[in-house]
N, C-alpha and C. Protein backbone atom coordinates (compact mmCIF):
# COMPACT_ATOMS: atom_id res chain seq x y z
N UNK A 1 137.47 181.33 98.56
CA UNK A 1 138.61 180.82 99.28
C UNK A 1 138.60 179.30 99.24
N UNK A 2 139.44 178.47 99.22
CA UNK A 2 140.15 177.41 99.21
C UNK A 2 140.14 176.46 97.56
N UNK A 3 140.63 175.25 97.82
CA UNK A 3 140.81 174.85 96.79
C UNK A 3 139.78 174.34 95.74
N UNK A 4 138.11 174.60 96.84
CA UNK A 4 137.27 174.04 95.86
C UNK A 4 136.09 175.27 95.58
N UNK A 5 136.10 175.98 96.04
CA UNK A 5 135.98 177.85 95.90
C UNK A 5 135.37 177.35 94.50
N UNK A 6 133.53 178.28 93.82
CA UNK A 6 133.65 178.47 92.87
C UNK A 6 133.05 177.24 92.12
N UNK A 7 133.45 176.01 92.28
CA UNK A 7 132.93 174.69 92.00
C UNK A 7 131.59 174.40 92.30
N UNK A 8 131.09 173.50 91.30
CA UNK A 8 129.53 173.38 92.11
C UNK A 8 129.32 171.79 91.85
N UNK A 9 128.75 171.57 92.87
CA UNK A 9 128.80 169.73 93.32
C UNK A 9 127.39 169.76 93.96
N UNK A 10 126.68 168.05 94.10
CA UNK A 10 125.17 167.92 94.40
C UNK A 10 125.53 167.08 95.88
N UNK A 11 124.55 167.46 96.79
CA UNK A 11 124.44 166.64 98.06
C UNK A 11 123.93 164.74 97.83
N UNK A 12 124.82 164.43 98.07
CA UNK A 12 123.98 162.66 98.21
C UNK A 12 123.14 162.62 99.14
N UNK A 13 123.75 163.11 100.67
CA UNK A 13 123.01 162.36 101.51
C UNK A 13 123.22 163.78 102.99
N UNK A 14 122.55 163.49 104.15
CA UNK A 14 122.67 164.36 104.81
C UNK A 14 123.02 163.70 106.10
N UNK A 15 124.43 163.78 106.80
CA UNK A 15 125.10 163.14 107.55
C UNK A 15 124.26 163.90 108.84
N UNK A 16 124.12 165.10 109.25
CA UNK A 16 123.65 165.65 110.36
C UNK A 16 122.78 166.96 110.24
N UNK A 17 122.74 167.56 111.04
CA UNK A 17 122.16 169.34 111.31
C UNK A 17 123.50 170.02 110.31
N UNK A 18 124.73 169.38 110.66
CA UNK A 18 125.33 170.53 110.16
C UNK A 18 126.54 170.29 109.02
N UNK A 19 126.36 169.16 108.53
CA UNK A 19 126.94 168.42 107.34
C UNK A 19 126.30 167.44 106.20
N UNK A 20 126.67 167.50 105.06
CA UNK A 20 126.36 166.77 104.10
C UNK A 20 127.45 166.18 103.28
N UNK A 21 127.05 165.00 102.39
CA UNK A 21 128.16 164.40 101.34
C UNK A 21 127.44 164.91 99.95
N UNK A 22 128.53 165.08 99.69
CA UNK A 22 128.49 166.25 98.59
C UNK A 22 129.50 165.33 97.00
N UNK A 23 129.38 165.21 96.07
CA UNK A 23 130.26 164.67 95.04
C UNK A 23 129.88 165.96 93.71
N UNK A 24 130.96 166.05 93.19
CA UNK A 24 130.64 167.00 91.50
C UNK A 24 130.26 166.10 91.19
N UNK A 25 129.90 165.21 90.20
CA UNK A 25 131.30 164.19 90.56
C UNK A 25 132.27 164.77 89.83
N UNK A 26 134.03 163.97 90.64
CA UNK A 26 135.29 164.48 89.71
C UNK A 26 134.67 164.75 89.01
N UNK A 27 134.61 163.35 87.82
CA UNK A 27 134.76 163.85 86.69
C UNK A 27 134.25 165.01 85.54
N UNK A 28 133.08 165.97 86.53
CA UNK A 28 132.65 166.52 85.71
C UNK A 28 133.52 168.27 86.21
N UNK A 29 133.15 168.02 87.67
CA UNK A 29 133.61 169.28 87.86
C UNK A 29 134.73 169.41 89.10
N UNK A 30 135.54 168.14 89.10
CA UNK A 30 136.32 168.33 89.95
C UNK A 30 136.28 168.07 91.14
N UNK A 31 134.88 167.81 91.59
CA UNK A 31 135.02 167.56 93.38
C UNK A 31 134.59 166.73 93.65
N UNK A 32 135.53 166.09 94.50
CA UNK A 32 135.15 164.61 94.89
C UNK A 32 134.47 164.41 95.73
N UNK A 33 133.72 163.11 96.22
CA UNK A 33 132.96 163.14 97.07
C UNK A 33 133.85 162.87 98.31
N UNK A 34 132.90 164.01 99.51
CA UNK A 34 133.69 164.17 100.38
C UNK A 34 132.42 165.13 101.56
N UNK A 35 132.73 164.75 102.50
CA UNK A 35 131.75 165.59 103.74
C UNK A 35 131.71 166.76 104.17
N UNK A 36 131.10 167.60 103.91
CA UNK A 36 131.04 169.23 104.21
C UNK A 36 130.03 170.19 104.92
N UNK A 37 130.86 170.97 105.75
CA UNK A 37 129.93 171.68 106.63
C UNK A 37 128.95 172.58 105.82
N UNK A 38 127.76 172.56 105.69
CA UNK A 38 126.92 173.10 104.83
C UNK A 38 127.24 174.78 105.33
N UNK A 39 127.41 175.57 106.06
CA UNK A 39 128.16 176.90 106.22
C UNK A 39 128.82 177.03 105.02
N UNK A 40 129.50 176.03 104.45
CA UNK A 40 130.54 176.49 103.38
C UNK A 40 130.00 176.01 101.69
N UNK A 41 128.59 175.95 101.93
CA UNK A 41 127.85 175.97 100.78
C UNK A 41 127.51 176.97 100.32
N UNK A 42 126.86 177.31 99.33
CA UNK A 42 126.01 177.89 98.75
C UNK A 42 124.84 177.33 97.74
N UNK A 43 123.73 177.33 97.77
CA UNK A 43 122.61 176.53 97.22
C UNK A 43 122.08 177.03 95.95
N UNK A 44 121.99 176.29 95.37
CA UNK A 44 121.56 177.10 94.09
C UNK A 44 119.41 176.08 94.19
N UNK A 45 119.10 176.96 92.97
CA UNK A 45 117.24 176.68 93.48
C UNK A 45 117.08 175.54 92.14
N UNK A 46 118.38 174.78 91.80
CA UNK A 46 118.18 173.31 90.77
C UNK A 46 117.91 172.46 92.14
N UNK A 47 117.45 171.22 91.88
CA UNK A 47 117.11 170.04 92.44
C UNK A 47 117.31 168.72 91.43
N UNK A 48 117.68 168.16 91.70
CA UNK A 48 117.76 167.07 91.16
C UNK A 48 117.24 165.81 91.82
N UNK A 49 116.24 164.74 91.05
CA UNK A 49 115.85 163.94 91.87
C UNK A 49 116.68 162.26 92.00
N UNK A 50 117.73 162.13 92.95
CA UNK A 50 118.23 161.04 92.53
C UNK A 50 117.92 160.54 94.39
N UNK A 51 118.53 159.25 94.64
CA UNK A 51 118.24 158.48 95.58
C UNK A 51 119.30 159.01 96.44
N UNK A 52 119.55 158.45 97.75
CA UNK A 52 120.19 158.94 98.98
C UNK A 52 121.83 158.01 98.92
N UNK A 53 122.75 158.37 99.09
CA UNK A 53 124.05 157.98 98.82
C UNK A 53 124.20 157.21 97.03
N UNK A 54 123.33 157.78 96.35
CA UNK A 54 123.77 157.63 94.68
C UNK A 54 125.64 157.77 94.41
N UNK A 55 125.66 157.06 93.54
CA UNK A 55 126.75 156.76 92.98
C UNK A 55 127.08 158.14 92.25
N UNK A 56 128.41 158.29 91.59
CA UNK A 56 128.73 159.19 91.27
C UNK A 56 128.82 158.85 89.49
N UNK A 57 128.16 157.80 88.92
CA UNK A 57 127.78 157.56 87.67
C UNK A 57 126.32 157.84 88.14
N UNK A 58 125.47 157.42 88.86
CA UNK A 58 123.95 157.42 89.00
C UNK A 58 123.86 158.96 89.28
N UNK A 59 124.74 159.93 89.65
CA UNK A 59 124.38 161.14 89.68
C UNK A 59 125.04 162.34 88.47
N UNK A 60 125.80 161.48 87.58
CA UNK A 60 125.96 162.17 86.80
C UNK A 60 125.17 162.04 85.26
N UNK A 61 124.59 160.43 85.22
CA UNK A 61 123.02 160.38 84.49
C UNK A 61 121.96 161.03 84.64
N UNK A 62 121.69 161.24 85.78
CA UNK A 62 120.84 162.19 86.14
C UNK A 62 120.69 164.00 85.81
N UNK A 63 122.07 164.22 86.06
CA UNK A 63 122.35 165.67 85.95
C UNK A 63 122.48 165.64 84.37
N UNK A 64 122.95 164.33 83.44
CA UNK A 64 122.56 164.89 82.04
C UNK A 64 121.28 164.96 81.59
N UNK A 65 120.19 163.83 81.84
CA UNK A 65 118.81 164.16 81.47
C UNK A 65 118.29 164.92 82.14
N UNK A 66 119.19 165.79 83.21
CA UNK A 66 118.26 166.97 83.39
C UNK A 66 118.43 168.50 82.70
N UNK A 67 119.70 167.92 82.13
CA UNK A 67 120.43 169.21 80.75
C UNK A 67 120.50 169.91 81.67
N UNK A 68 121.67 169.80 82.82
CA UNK A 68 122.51 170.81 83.63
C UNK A 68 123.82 170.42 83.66
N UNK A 69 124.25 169.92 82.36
CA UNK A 69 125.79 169.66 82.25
C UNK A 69 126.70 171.01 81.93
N UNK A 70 126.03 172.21 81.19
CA UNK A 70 126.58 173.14 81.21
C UNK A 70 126.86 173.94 82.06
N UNK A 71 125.65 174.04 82.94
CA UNK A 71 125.44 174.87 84.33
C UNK A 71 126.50 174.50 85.44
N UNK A 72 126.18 172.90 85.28
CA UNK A 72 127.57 172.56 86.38
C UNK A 72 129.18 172.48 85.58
N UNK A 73 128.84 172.54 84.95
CA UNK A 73 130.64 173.41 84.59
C UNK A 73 130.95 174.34 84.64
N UNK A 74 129.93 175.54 84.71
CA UNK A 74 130.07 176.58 84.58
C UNK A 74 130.72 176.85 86.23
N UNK A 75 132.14 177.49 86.23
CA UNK A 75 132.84 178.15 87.48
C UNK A 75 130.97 179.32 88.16
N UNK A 76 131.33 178.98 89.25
CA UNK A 76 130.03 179.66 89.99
C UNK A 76 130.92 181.18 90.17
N UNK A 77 130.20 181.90 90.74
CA UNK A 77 130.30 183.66 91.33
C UNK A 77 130.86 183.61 92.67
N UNK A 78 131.64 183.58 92.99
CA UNK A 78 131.62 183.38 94.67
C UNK A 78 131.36 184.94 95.28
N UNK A 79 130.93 185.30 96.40
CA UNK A 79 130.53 186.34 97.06
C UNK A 79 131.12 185.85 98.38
N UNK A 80 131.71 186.65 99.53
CA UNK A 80 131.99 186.63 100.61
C UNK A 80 130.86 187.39 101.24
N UNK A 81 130.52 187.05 102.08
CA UNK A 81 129.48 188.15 102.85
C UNK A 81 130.02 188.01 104.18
């Protein structure tokens, strides 16, 4: 459900208990950086090691030398539970 349903984007930074900033970035997969109730996540078991509010070029260098440029394009599975 909604418009970013399905998409998969990396946490920068962790605003509280019950939110994080989150960027694809656009340009790779569409979602911009923007603050989200982690409820409406889903986690996948990649990690990536970049610094705390990284740029959305500094996190998309990263996600290529970690050769998960395919993975994050790839539309995710969504499941409702």
């Amino acid at each position: 459900m909604g418009r970013e349903a399905g998409q998969k984007c990396v946490v920068v930074s962790v605003a509280d208990k019950n939110f994080v900033l989150v960027t694809g970035p656009k340009s790779l997969t569409g979602v911009r950086r923007r603050r989200v109730n982690v409820s409406h996540l889903a986690f996948t078991p990649y990690k990536l090691n970049i610094k705390e509010n990284a740029s959305d070029e500094e996190v998309l260098k990263t996600i290529q030398e970690s050769g998960l440029i395919d993975f994050m394009k790839e539309e995710a599975s969504v499941k409702f539970e």
